[in-house]
PDB file of N, CA and C in Angstrom:
ATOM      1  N   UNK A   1      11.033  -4.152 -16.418  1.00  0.00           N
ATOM      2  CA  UNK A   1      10.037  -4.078 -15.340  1.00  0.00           C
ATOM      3  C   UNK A   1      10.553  -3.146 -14.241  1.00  0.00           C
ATOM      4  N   UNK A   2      10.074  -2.495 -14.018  1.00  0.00           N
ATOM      5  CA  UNK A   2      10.411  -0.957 -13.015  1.00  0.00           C
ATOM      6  C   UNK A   2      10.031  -1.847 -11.507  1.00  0.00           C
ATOM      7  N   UNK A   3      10.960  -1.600 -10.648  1.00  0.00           N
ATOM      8  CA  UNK A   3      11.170  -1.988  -9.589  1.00  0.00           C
ATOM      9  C   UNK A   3      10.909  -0.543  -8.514  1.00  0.00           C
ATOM     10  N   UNK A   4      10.323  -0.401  -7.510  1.00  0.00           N
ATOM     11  CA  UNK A   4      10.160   0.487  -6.613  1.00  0.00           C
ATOM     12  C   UNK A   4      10.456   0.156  -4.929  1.00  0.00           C
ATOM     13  N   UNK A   5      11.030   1.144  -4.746  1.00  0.00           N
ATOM     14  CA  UNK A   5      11.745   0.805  -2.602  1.00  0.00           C
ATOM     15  C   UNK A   5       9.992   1.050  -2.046  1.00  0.00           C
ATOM     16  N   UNK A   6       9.529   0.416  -1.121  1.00  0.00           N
ATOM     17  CA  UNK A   6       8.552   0.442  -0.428  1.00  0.00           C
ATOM     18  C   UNK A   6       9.174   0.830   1.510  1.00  0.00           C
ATOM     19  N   UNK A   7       8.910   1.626   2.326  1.00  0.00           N
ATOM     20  CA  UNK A   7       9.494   1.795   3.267  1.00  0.00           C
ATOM     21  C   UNK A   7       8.090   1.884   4.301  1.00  0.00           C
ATOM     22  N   UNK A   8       8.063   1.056   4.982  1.00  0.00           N
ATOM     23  CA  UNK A   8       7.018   0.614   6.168  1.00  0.00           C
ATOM     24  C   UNK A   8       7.614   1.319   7.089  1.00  0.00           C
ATOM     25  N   UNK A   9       6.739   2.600   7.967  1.00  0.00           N
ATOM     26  CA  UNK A   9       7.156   3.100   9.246  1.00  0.00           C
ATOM     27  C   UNK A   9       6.147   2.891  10.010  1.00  0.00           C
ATOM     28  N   UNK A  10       6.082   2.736  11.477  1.00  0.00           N
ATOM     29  CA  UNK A  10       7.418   3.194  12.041  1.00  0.00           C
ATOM     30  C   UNK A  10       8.052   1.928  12.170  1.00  0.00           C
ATOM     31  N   UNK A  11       8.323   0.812  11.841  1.00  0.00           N
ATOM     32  CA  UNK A  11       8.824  -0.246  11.750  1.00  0.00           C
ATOM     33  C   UNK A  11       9.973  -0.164  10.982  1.00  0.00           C
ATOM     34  N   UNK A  12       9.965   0.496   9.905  1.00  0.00           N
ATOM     35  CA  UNK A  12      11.767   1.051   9.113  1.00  0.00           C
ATOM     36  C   UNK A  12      11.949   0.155   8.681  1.00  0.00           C
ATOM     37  N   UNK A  13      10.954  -0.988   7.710  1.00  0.00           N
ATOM     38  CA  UNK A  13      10.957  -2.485   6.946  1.00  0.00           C
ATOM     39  C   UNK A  13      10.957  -2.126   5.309  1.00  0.00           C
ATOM     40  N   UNK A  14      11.976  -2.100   5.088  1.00  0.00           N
ATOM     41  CA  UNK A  14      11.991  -2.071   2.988  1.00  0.00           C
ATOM     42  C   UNK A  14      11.748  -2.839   2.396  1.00  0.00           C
ATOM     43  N   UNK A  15      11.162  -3.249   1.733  1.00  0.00           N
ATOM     44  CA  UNK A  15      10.579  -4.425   0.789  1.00  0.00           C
ATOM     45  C   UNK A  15      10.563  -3.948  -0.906  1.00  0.00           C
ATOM     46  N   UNK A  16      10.575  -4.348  -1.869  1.00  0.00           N
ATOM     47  CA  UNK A  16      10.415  -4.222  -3.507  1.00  0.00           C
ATOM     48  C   UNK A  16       9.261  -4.384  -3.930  1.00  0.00           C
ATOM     49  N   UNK A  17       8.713  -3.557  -4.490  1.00  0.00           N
ATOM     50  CA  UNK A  17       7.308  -3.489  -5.294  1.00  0.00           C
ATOM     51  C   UNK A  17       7.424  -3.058  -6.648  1.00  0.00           C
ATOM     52  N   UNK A  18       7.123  -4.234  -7.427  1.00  0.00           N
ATOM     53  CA  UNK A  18       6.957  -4.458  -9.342  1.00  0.00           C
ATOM     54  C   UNK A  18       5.528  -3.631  -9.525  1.00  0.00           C
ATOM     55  N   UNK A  19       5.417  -2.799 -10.378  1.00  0.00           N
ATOM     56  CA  UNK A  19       4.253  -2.050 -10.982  1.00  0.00           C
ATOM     57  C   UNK A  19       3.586  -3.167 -11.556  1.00  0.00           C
ATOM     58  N   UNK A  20       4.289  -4.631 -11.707  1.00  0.00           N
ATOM     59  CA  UNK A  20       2.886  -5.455 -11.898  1.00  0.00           C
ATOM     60  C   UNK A  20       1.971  -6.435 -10.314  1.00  0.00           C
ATOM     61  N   UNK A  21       2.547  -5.467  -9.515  1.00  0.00           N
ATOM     62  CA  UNK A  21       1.901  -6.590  -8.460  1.00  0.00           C
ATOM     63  C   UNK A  21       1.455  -5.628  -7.160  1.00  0.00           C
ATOM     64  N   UNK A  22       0.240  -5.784  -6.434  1.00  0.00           N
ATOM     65  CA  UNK A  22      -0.072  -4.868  -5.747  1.00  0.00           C
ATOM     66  C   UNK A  22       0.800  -4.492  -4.107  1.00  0.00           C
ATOM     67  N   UNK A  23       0.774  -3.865  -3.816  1.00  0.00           N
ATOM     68  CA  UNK A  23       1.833  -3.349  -2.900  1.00  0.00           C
ATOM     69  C   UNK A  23       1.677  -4.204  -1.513  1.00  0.00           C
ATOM     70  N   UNK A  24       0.384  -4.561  -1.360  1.00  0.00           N
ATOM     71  CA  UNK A  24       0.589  -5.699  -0.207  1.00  0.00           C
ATOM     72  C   UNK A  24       0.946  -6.871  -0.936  1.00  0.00           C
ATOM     73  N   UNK A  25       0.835  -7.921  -2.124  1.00  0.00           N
ATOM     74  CA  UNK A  25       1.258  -8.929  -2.620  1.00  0.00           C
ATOM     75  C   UNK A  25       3.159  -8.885  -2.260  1.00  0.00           C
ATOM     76  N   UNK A  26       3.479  -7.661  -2.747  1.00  0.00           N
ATOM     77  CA  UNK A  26       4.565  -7.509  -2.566  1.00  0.00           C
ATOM     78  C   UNK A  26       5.049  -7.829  -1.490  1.00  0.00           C
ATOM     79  N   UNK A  27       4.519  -7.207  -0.060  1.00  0.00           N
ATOM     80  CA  UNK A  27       4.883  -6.992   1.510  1.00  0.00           C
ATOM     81  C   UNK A  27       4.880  -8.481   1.529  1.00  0.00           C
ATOM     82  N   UNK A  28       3.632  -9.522   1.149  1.00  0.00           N
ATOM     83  CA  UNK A  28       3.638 -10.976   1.564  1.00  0.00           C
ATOM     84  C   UNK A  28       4.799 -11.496   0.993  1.00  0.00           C
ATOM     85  N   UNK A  29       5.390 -11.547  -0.568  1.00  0.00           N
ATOM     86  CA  UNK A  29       5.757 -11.963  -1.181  1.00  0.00           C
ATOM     87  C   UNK A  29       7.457 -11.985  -0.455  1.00  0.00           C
ATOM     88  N   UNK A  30       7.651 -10.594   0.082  1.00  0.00           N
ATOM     89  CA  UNK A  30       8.452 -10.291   1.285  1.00  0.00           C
ATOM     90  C   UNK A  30       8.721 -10.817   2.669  1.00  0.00           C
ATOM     91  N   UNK A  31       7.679 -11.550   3.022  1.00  0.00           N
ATOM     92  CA  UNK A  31       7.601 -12.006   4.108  1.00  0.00           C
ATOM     93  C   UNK A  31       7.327 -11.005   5.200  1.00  0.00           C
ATOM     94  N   UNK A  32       7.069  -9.920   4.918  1.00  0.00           N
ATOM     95  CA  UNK A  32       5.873  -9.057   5.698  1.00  0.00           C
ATOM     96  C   UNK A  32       5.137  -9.426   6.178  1.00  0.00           C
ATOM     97  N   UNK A  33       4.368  -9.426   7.840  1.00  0.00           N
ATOM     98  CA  UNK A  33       3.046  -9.494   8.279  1.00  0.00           C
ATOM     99  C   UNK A  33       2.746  -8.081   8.186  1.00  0.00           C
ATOM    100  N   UNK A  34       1.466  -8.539   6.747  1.00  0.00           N
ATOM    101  CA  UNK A  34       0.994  -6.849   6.906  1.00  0.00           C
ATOM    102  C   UNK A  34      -0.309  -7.366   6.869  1.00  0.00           C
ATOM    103  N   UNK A  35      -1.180  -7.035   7.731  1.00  0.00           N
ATOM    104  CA  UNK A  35      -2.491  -6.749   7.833  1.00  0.00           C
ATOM    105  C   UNK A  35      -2.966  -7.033   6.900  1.00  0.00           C
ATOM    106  N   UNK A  36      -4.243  -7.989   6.685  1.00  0.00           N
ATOM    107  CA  UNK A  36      -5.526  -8.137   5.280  1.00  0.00           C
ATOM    108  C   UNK A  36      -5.861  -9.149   5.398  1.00  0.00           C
ATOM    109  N   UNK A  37      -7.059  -9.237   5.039  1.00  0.00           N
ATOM    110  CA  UNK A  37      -8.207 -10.233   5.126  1.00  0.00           C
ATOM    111  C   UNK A  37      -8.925 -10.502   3.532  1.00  0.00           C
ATOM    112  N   UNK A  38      -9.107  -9.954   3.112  1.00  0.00           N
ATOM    113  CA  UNK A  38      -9.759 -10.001   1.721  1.00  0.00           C
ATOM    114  C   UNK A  38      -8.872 -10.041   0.721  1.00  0.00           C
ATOM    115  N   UNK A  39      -7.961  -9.167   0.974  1.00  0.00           N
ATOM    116  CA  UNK A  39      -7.635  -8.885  -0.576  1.00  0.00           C
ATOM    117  C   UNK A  39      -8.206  -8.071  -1.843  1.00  0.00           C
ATOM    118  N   UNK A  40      -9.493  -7.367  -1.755  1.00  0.00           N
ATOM    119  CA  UNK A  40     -10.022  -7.196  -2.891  1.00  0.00           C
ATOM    120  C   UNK A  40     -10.448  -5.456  -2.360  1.00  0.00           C
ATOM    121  N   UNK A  41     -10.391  -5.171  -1.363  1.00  0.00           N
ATOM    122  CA  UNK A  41     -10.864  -3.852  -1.128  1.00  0.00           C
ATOM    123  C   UNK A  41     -11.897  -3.508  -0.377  1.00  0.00           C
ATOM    124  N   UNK A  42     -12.536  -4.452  -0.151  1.00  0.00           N
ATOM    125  CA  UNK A  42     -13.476  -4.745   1.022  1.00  0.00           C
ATOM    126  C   UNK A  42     -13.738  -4.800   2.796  1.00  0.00           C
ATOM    127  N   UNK A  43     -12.596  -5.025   3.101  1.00  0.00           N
ATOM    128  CA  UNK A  43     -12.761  -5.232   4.362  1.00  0.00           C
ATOM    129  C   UNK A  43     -11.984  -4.538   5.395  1.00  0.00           C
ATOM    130  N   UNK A  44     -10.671  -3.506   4.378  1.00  0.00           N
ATOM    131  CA  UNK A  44     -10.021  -2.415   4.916  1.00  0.00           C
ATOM    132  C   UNK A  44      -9.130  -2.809   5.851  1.00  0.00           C
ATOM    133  N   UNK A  45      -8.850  -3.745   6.081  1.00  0.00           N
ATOM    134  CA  UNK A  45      -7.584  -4.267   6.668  1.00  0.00           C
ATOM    135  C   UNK A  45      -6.301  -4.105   6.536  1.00  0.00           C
ATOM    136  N   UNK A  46      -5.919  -3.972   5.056  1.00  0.00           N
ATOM    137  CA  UNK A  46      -4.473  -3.284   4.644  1.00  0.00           C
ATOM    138  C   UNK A  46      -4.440  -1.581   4.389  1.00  0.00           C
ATOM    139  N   UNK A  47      -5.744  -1.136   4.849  1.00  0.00           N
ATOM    140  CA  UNK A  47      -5.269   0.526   4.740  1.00  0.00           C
ATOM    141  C   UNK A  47      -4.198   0.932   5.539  1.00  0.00           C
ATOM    142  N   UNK A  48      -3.772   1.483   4.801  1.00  0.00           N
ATOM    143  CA  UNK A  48      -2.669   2.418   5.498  1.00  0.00           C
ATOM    144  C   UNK A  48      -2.142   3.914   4.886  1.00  0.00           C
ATOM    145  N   UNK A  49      -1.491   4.567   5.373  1.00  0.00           N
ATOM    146  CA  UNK A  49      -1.348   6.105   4.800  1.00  0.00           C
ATOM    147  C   UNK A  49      -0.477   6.231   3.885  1.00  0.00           C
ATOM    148  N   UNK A  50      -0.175   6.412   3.009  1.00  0.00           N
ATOM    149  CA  UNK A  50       0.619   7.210   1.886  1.00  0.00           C
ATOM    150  C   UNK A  50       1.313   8.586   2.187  1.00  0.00           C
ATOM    151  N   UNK A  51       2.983   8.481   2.682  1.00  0.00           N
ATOM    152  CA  UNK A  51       3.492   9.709   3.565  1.00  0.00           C
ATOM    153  C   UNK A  51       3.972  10.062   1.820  1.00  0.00           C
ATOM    154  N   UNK A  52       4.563   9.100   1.529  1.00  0.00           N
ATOM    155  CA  UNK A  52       5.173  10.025   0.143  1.00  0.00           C
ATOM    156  C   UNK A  52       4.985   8.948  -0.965  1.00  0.00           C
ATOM    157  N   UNK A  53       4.996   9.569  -2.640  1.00  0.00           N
ATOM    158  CA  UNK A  53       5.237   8.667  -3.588  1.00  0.00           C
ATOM    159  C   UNK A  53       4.075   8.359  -4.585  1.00  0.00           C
ATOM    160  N   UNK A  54       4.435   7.691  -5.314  1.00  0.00           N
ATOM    161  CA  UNK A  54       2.884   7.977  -6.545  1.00  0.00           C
ATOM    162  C   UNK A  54       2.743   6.328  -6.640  1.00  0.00           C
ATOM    163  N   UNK A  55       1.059   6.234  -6.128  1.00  0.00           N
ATOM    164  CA  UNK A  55       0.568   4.389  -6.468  1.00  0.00           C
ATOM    165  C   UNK A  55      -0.510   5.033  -7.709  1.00  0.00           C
ATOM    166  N   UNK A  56      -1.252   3.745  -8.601  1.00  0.00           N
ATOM    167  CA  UNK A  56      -2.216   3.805  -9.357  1.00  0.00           C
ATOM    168  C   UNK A  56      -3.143   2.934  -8.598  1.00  0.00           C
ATOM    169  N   UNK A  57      -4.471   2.483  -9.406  1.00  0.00           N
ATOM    170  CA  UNK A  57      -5.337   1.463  -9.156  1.00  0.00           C
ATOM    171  C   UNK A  57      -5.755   1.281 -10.215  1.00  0.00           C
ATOM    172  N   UNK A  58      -6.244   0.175 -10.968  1.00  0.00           N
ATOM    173  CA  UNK A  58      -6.606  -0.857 -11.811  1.00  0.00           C
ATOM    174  C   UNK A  58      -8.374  -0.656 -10.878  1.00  0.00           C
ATOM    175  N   UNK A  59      -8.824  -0.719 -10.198  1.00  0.00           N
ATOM    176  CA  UNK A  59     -10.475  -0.282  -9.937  1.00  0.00           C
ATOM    177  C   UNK A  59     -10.091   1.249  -8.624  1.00  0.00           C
ATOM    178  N   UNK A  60     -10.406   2.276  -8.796  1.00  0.00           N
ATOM    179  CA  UNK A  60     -10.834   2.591  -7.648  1.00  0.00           C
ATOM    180  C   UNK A  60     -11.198   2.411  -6.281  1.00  0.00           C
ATOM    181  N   UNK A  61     -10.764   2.387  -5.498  1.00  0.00           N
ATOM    182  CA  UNK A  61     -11.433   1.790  -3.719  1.00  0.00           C
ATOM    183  C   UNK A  61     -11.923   2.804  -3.417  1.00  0.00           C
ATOM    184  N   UNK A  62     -13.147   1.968  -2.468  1.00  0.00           N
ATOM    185  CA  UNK A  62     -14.002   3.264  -1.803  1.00  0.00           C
ATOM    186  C   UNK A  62     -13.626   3.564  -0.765  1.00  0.00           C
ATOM    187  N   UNK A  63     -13.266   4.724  -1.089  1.00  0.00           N
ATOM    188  CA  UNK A  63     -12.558   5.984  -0.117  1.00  0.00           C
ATOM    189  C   UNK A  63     -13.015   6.580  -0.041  1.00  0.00           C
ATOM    190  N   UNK A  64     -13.380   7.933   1.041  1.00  0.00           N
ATOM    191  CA  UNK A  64     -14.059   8.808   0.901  1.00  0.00           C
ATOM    192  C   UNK A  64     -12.731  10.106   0.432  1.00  0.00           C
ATOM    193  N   UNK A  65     -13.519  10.891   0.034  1.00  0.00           N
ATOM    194  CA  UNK A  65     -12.592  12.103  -0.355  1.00  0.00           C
ATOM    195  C   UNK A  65     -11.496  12.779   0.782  1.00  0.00           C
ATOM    196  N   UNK A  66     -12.204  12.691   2.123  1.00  0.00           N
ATOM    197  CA  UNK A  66     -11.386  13.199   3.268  1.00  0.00           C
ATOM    198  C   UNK A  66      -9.972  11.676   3.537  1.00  0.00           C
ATOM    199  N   UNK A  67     -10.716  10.526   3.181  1.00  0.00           N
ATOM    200  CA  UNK A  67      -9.651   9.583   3.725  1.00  0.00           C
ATOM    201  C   UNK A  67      -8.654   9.923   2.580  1.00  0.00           C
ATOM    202  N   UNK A  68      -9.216   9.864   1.341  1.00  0.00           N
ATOM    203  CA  UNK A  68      -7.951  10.222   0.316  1.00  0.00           C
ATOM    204  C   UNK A  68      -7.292  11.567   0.409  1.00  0.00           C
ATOM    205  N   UNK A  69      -7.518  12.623   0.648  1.00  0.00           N
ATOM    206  CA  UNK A  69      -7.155  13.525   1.126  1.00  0.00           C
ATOM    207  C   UNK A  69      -5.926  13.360   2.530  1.00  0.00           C
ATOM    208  N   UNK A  70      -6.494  12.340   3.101  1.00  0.00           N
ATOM    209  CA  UNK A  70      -5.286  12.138   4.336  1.00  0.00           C
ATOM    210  C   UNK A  70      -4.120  11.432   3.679  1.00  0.00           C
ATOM    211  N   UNK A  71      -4.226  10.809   3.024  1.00  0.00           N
ATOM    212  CA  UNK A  71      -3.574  10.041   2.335  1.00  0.00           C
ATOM    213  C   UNK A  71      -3.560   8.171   2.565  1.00  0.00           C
ATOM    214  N   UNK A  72      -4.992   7.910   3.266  1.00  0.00           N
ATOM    215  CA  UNK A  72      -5.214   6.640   3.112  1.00  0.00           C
ATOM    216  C   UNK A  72      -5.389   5.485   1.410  1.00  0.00           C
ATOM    217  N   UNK A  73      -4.852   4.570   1.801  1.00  0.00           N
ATOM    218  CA  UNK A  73      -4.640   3.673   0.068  1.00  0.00           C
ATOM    219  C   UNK A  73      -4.987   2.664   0.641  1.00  0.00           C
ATOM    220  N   UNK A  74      -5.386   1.812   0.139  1.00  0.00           N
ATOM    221  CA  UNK A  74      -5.771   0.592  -0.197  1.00  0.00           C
ATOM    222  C   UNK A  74      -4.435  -0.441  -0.751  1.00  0.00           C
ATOM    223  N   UNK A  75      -3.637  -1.368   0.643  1.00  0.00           N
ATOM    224  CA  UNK A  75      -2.605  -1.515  -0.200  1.00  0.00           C
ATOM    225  C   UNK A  75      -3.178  -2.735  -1.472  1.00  0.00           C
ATOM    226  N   UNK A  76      -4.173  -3.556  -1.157  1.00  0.00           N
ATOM    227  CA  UNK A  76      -4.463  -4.781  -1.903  1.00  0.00           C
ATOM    228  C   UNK A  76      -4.326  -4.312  -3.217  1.00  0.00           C
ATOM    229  N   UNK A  77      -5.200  -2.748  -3.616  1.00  0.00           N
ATOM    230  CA  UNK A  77      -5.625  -2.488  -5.193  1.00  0.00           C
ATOM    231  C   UNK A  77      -4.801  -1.610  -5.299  1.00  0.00           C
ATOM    232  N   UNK A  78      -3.548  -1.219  -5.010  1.00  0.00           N
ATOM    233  CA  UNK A  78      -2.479  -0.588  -5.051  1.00  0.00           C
ATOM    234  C   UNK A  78      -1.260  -0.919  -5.932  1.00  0.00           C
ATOM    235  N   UNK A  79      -1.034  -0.328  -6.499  1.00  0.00           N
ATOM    236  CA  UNK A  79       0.252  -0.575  -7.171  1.00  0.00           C
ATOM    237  C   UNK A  79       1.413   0.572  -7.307  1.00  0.00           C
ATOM    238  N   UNK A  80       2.350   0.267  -6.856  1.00  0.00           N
ATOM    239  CA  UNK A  80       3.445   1.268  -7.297  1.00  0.00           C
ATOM    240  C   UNK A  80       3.972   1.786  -7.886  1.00  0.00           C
ATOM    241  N   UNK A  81       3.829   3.046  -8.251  1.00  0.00           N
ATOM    242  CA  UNK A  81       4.818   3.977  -9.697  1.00  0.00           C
ATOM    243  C   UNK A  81       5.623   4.875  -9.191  1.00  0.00           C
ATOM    244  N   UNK A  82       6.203   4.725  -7.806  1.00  0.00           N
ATOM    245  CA  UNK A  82       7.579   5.570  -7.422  1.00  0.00           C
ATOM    246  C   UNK A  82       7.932   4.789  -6.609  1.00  0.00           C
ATOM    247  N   UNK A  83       9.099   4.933  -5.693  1.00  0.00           N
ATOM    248  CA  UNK A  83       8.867   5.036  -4.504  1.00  0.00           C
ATOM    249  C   UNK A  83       8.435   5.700  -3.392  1.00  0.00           C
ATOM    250  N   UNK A  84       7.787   4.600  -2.337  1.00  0.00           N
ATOM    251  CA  UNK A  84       6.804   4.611  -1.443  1.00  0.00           C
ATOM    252  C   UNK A  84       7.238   5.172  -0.044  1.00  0.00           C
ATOM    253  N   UNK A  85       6.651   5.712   0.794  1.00  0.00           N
ATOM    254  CA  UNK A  85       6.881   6.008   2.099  1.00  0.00           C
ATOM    255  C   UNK A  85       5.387   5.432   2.525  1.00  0.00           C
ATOM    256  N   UNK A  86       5.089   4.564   3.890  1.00  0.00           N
ATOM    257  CA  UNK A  86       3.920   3.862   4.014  1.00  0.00           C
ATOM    258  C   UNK A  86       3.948   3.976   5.640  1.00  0.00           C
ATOM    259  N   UNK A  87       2.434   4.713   6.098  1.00  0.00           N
ATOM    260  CA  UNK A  87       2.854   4.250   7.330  1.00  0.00           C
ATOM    261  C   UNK A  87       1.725   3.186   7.712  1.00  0.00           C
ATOM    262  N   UNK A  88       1.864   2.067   8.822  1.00  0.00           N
ATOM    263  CA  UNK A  88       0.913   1.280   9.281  1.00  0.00           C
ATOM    264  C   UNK A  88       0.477   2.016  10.551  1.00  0.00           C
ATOM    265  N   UNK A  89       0.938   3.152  10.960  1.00  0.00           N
ATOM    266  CA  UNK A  89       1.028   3.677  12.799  1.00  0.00           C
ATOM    267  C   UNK A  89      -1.087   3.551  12.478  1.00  0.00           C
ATOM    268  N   UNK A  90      -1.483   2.781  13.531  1.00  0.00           N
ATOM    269  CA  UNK A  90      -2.984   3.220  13.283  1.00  0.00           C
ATOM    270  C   UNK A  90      -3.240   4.200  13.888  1.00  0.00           C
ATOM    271  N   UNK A  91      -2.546   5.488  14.631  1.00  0.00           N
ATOM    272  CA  UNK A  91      -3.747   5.881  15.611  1.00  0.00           C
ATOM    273  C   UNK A  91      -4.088   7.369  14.782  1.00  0.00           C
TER     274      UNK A  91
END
């Protein structure tokens, strides 16, 4: 099972993310307070940016092309296949 470094800025918080479990499950599973309400992709609470690193998705989230382009993800339907650089900075 491939293990991946997850790195939360600007907070500088490392946590482990399994390619079988989605990248916020992980952060909780961590004891992370990370942002989310749903869980499922809906309510956009765990977005956050993608500075570096390769995730998949198991469904697509609706993103628009410019948010994916910025590099907004969906951490709920997220999963990890490198390691991650993540930022939460909202502004």
């Amino acid at each position: 099972m491939n293990k991946h470094q997850v790195r939360l800025l600007p907070a500088d918080i490392t946590f482990t993310a399994t390619e079988h479990e989605s990248v916020l499950a992980a952060a909780l599973n961590a004891g992370i307070a990370f942002p989310n309400r749903c869980q499922v992709g809906a309510c956009a609470m765990c977005m956050c940016r993608k500075l570096s690193g390769e995730i998949s998705y198991q469904l697509e989230p609706m993103l628009t092309e410019n948010e994916q382009a910025e590099g907004w993800i969906f951490t709920c339907q997220a999963t990890a296949k490198s390691d991650l650089v993540l930022s939460l900075d909202t502004d």
